[in-house]
Each structure stands twice: as structure tokens, then as C-alpha cells.
PDB file of N, CA and C in Angstrom:
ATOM      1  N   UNK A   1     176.209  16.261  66.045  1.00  0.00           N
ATOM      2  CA  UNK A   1     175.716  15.171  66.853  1.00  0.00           C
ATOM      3  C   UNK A   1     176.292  15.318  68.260  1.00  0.00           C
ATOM      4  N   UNK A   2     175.499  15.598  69.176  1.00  0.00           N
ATOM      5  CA  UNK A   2     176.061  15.338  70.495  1.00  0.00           C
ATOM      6  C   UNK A   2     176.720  14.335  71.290  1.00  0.00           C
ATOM      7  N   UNK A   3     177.179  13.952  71.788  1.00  0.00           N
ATOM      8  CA  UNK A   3     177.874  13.301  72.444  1.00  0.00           C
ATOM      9  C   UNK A   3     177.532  13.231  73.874  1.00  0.00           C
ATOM     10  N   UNK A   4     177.798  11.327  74.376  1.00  0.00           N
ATOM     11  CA  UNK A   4     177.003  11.166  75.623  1.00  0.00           C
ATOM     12  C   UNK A   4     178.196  11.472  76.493  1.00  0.00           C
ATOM     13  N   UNK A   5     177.823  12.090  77.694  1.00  0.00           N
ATOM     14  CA  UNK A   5     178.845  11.619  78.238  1.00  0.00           C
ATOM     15  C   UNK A   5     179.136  10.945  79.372  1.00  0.00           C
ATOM     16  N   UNK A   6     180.076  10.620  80.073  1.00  0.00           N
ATOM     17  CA  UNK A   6     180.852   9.333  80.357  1.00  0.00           C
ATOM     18  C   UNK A   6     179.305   8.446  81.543  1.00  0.00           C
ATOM     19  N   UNK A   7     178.600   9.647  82.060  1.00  0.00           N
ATOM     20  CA  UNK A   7     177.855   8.729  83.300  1.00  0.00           C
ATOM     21  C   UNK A   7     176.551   8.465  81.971  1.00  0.00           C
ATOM     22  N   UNK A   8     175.992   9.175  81.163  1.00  0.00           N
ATOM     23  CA  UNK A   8     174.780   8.167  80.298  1.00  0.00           C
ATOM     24  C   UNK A   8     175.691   7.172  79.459  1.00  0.00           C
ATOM     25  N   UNK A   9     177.055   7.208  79.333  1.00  0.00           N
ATOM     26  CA  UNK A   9     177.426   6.031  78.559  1.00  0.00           C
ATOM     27  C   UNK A   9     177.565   5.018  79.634  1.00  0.00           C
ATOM     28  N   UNK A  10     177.977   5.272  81.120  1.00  0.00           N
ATOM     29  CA  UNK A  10     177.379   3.905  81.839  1.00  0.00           C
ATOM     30  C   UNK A  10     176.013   3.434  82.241  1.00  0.00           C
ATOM     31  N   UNK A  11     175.332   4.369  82.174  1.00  0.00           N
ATOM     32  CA  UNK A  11     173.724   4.019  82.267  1.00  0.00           C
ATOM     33  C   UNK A  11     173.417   3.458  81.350  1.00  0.00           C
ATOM     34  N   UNK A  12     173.843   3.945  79.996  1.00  0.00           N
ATOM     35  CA  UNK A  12     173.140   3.437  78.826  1.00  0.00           C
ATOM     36  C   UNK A  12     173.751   1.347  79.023  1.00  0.00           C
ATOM     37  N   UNK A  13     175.057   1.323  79.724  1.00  0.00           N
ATOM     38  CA  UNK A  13     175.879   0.115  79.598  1.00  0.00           C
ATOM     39  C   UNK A  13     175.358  -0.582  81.001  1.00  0.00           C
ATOM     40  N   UNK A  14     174.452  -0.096  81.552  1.00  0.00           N
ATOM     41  CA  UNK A  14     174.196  -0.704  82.737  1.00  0.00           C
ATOM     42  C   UNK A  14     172.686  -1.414  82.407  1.00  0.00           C
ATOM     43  N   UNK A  15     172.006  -0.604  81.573  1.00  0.00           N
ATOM     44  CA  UNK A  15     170.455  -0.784  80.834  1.00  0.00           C
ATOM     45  C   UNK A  15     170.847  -2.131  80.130  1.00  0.00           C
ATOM     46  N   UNK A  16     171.983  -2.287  79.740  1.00  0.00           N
ATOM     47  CA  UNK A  16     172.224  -3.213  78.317  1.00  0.00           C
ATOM     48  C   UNK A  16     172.070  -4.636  79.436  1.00  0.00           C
ATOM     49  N   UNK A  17     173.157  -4.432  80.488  1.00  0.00           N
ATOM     50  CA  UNK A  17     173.760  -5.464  81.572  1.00  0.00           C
ATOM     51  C   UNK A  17     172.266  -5.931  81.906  1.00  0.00           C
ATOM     52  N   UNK A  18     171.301  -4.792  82.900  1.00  0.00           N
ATOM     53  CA  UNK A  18     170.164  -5.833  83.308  1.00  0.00           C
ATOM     54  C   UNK A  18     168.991  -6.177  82.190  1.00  0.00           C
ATOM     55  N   UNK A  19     169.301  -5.882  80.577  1.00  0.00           N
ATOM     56  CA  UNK A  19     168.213  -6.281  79.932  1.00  0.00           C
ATOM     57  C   UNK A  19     168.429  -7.657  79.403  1.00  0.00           C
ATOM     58  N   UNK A  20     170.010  -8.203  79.321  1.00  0.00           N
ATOM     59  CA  UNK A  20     170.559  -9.096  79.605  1.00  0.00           C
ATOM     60  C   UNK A  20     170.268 -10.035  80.480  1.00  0.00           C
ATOM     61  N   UNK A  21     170.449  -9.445  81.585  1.00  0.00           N
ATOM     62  CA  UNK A  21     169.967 -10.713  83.064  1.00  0.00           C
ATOM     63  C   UNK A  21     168.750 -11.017  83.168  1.00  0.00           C
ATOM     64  N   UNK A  22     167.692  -9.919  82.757  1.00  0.00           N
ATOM     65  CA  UNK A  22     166.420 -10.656  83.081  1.00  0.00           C
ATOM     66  C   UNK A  22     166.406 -11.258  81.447  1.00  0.00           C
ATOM     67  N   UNK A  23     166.681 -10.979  79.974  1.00  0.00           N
ATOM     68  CA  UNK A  23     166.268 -11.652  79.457  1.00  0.00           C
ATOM     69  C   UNK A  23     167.085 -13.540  79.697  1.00  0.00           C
ATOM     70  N   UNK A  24     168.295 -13.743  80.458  1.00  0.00           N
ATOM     71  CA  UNK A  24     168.871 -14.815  80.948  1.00  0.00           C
ATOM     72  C   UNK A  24     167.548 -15.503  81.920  1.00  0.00           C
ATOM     73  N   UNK A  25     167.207 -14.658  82.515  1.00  0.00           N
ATOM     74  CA  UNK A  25     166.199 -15.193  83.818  1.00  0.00           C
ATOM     75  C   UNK A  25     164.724 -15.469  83.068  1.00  0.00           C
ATOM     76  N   UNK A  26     164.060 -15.147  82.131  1.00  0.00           N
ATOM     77  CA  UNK A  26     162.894 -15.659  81.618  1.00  0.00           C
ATOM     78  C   UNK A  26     162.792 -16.892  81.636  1.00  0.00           C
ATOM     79  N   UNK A  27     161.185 -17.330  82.047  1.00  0.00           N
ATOM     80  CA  UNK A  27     160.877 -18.288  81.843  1.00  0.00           C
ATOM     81  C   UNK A  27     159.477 -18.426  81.806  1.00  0.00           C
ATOM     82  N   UNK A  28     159.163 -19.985  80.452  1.00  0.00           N
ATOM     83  CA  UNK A  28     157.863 -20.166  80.161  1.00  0.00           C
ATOM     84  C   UNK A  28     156.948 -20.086  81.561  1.00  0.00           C
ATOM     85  N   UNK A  29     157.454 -20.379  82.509  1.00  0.00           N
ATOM     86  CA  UNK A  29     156.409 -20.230  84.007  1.00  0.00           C
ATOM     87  C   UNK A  29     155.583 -18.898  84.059  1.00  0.00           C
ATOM     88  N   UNK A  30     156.748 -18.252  84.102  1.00  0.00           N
ATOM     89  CA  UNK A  30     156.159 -16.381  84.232  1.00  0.00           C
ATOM     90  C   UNK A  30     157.232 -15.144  83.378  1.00  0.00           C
ATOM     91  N   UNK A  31     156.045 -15.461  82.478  1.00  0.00           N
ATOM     92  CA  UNK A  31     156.924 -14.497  81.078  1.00  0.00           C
ATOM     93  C   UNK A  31     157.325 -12.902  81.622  1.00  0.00           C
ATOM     94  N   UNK A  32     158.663 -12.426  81.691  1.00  0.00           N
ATOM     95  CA  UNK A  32     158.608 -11.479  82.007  1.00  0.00           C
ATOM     96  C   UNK A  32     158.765 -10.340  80.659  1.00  0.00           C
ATOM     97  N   UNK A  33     158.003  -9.242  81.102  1.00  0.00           N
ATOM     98  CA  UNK A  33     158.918  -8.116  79.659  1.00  0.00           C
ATOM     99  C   UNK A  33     159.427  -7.250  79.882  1.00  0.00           C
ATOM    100  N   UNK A  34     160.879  -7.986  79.474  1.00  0.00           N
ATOM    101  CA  UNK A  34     161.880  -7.170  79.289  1.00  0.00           C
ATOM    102  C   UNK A  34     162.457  -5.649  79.569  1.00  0.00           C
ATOM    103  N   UNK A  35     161.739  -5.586  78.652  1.00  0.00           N
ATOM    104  CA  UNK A  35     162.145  -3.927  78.171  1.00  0.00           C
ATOM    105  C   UNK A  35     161.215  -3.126  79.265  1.00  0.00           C
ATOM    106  N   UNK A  36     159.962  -3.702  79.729  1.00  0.00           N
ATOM    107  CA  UNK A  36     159.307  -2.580  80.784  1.00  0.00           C
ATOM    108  C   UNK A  36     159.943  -2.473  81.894  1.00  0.00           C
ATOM    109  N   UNK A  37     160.476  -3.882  82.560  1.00  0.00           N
ATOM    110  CA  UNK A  37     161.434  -4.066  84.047  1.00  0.00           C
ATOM    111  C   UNK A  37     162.317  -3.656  83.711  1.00  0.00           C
ATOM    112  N   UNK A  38     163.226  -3.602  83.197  1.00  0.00           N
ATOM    113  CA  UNK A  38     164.927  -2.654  82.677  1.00  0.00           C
ATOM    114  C   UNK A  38     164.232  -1.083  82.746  1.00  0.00           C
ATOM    115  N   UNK A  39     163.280  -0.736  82.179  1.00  0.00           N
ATOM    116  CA  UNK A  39     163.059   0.837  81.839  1.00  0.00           C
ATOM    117  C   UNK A  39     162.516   1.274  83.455  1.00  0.00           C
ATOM    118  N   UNK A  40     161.376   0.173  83.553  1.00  0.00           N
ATOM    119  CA  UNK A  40     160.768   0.487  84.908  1.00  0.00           C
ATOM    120  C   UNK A  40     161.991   0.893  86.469  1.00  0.00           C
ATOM    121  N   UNK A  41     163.469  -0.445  86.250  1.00  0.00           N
ATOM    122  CA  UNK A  41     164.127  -0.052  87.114  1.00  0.00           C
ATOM    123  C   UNK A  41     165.273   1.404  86.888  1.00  0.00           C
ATOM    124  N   UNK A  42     165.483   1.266  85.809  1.00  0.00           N
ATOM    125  CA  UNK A  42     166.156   2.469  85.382  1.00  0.00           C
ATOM    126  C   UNK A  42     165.581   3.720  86.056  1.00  0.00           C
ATOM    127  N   UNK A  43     164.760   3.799  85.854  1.00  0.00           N
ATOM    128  CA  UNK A  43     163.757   5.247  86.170  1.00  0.00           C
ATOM    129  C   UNK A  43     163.844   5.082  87.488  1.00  0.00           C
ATOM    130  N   UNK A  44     163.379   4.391  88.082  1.00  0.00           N
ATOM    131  CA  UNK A  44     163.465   4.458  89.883  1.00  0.00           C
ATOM    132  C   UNK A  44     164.864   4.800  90.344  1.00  0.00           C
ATOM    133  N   UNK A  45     165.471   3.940  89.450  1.00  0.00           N
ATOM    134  CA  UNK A  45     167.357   4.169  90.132  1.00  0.00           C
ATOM    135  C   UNK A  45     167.224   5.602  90.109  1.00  0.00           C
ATOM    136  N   UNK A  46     167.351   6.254  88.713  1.00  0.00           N
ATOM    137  CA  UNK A  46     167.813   7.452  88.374  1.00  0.00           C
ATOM    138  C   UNK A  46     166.917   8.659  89.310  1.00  0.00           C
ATOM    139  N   UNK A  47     165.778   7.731  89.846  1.00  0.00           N
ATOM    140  CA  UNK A  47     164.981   9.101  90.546  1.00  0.00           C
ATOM    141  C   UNK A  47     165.569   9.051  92.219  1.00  0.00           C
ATOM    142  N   UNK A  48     165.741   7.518  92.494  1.00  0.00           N
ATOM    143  CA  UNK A  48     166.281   7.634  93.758  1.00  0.00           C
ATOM    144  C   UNK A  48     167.638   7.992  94.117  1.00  0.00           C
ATOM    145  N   UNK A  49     168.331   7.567  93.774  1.00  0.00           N
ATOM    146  CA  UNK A  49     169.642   7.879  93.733  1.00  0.00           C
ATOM    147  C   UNK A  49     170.745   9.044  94.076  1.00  0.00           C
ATOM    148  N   UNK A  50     171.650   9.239  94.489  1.00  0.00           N
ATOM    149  CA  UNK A  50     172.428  10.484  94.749  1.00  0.00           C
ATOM    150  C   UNK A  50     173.791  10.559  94.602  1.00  0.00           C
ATOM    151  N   UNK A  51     174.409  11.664  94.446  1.00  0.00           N
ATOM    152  CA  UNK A  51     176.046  11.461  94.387  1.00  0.00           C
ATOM    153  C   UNK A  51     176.594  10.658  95.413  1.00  0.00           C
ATOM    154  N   UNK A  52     177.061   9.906  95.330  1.00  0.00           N
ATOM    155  CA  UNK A  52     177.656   8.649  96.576  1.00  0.00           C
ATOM    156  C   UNK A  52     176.720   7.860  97.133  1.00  0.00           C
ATOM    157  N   UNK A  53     175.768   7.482  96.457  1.00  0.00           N
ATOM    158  CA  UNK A  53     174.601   6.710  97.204  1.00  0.00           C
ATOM    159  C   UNK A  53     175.309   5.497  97.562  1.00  0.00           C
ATOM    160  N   UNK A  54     176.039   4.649  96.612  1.00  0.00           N
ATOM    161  CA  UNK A  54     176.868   3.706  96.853  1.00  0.00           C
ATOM    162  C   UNK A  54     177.995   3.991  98.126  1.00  0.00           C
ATOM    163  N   UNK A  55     178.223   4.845  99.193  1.00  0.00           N
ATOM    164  CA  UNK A  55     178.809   4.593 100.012  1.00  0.00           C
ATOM    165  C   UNK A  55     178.089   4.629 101.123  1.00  0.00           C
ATOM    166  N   UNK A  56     177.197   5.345 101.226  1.00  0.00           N
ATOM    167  CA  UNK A  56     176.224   5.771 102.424  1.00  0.00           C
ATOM    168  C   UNK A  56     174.875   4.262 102.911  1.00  0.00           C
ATOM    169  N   UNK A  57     174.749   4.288 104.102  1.00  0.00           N
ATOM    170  CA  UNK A  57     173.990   2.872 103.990  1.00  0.00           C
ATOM    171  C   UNK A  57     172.693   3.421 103.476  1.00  0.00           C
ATOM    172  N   UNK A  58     171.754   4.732 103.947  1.00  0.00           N
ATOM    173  CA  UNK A  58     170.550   4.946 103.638  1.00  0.00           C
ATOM    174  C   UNK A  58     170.294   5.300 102.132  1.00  0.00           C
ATOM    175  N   UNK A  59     171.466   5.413 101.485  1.00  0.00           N
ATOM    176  CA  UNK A  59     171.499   5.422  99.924  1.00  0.00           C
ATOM    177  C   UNK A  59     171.070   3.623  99.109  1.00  0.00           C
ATOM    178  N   UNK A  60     171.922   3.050 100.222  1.00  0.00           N
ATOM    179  CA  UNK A  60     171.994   1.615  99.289  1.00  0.00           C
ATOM    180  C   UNK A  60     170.616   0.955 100.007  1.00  0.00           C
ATOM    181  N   UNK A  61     169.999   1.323 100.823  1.00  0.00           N
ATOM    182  CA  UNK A  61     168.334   0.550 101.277  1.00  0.00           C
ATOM    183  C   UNK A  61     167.553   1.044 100.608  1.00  0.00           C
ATOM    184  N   UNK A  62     167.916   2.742 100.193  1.00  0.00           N
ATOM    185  CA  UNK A  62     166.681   3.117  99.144  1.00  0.00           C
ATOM    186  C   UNK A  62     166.447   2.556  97.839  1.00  0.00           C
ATOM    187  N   UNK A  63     167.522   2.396  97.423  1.00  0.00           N
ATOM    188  CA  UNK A  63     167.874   1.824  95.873  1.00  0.00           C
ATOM    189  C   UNK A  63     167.750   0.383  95.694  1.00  0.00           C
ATOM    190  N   UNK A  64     168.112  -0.393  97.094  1.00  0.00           N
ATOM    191  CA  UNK A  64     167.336  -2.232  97.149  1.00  0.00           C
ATOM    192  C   UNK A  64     166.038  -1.604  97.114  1.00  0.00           C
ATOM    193  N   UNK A  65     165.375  -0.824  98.490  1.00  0.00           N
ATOM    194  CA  UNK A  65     164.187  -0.780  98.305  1.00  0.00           C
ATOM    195  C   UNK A  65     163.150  -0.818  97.053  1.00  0.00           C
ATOM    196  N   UNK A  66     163.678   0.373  96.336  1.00  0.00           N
ATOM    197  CA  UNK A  66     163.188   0.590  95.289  1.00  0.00           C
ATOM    198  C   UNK A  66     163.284  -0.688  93.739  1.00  0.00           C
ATOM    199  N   UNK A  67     164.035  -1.316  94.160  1.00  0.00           N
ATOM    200  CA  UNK A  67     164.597  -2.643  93.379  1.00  0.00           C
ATOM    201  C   UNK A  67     163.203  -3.629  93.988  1.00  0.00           C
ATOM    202  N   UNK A  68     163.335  -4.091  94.924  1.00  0.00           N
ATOM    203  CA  UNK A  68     162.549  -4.772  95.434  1.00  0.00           C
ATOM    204  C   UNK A  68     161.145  -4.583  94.986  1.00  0.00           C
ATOM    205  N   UNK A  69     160.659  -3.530  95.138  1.00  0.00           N
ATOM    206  CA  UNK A  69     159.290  -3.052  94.745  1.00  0.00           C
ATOM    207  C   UNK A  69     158.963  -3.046  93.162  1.00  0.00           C
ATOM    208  N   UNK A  70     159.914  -2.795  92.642  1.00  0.00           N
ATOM    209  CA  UNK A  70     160.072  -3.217  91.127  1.00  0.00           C
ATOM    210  C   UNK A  70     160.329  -4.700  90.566  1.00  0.00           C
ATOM    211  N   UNK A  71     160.826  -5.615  91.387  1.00  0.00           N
ATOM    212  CA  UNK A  71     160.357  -7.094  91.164  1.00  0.00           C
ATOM    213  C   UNK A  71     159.526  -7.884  91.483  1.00  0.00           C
ATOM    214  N   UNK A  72     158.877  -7.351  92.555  1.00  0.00           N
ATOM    215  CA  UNK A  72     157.450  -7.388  93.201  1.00  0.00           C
ATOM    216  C   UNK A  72     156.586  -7.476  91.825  1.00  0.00           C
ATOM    217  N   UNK A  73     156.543  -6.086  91.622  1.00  0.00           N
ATOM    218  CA  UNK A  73     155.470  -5.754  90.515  1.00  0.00           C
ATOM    219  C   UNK A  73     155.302  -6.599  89.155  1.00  0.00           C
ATOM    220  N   UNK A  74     156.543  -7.468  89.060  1.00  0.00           N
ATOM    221  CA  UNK A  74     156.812  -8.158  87.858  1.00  0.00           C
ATOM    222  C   UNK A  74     156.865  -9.693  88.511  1.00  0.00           C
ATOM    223  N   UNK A  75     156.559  -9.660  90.296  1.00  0.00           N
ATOM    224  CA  UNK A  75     156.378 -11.460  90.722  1.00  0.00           C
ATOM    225  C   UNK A  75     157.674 -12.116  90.298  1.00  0.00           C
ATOM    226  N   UNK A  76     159.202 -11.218  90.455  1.00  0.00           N
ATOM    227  CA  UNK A  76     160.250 -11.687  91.058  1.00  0.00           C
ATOM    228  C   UNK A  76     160.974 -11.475  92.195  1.00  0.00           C
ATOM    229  N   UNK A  77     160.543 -11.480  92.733  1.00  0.00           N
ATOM    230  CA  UNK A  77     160.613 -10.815  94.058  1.00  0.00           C
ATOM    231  C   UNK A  77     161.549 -11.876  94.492  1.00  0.00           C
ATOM    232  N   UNK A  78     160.789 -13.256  94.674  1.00  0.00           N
ATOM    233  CA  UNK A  78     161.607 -14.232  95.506  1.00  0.00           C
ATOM    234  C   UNK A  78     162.785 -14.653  94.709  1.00  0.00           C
ATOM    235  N   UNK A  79     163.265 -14.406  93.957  1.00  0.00           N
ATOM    236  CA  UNK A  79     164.920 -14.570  93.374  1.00  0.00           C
ATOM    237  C   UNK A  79     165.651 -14.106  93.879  1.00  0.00           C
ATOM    238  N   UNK A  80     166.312 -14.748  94.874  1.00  0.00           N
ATOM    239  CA  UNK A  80     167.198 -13.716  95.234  1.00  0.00           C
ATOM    240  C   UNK A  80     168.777 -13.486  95.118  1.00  0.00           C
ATOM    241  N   UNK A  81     168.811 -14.661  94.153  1.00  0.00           N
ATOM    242  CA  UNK A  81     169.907 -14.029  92.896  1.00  0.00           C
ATOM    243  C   UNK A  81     169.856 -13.244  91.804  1.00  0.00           C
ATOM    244  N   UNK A  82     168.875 -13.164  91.412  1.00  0.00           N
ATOM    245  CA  UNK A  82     168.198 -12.484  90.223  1.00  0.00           C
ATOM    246  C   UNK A  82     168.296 -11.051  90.941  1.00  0.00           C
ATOM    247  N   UNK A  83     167.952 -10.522  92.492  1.00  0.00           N
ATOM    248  CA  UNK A  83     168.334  -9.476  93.041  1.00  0.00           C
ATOM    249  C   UNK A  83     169.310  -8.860  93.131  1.00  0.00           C
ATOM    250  N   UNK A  84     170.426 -10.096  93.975  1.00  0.00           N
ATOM    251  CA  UNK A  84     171.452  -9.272  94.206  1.00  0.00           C
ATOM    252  C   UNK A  84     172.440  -9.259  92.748  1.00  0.00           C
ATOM    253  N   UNK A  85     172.417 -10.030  91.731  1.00  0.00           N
ATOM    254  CA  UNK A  85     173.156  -9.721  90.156  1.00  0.00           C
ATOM    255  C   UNK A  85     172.545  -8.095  89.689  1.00  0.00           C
ATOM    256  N   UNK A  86     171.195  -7.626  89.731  1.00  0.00           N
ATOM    257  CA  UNK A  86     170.333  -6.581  89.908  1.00  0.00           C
ATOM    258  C   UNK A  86     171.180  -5.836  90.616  1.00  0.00           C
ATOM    259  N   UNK A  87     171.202  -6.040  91.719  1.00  0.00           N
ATOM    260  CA  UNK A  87     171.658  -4.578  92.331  1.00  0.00           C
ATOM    261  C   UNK A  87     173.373  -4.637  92.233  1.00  0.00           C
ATOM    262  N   UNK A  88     173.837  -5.630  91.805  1.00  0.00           N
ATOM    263  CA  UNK A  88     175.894  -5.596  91.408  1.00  0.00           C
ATOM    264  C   UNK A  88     175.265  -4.517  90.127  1.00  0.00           C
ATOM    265  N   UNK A  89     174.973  -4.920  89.169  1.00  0.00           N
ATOM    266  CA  UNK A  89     174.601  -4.082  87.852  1.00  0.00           C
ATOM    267  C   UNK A  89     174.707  -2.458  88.131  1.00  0.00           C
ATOM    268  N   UNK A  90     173.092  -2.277  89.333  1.00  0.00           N
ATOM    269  CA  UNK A  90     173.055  -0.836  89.498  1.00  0.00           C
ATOM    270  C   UNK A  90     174.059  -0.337  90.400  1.00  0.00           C
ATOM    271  N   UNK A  91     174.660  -1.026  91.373  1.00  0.00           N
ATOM    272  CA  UNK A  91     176.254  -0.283  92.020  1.00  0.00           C
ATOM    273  C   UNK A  91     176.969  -0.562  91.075  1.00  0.00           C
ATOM    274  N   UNK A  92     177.101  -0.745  89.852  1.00  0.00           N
ATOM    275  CA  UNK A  92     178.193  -0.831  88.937  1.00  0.00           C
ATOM    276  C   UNK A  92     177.908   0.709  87.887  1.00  0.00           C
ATOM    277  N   UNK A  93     177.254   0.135  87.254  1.00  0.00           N
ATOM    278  CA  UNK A  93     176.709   1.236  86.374  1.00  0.00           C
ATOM    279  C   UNK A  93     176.270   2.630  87.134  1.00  0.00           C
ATOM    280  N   UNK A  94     175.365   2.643  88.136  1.00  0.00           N
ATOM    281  CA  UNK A  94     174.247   4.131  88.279  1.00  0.00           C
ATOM    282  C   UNK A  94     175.210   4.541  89.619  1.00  0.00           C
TER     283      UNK A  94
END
């Protein structure tokens, strides 16, 4: 059996964190799902992203950017706590 190591065991722990927050943030108004916005942002992180993106500023506008456009698509856009808990998650984890 292979073994993950240490950066997919924080991805995998960062997936857990925002499937968490948005399932905290649902509501009967505008049902969101889950599992497509967590997978949907995952994938963007992991495509945008770079070694030290978290220190560089044009690293951390691509990765809101790309955040942004991914809550758009799901009509959360205007939360903008629901954002920035979102992007603590992905500078934590990715």
C-alpha cells in the first residue's frame, strides 16, 4: 500500500476543511453541492498554484482569482466571509 505523502496528506486535510465550510454555509435559499465546489476548487488551486505562491502577491490574486470565479459559478460570490475562511483553508493547506 502506498503511502501519501506529507503535501496530499494536507490537501487531502484541506478538501476535508472546505467541504466542511461550505457544508456549514448551506442553505434552503440556494442549495449548494458540496462535493462539486470542494472538487471544483481543489482542481483550480492545484492547477494554479506554485512553490511559494503564498508569499508572492501575483501568486495570491491568481488563487483569489480563481476562488472567486469558482463561487461565482455556484452564486456565492457575495459572501465574503465564506471567501476569505476559503482562501485561510487554501493558504493553509495548498
Amino acid at each position: 500500500m502506498e503511502r501519501e505523502t506529507p503535501v496530499e496528506e494536507d490537501i487531502d486535510r484541506g478538501k476535508a476543511a472546505l467541504t466542511d465550510l461550505f457544508e456549514e454555509a448551506k442553505n434552503g435559499e440556494i442549495p449548494i453541492m458540496v462535493r462539486r465546489i470542494v472538487d471544483d476548487i481543489d482542481e483550480i488551486v492545484l492547477a494554479v498554484r506554485f512553490g511559494g505562491w503564498h508569499a508572492i502577491h501575483a501568486g495570491e490574486r491568481e488563487v483569489k482569482k480563481s476562488l472567486r470565479q469558482t463561487l461565482f459559478k455556484y452564486k456565492q460570490h457575495e459572501d465574503a466571509e465564506l471567501f476569505e475562511r476559503a482562501f485561510g483553508y487554501i493558504r493553509e493547506y495548498y
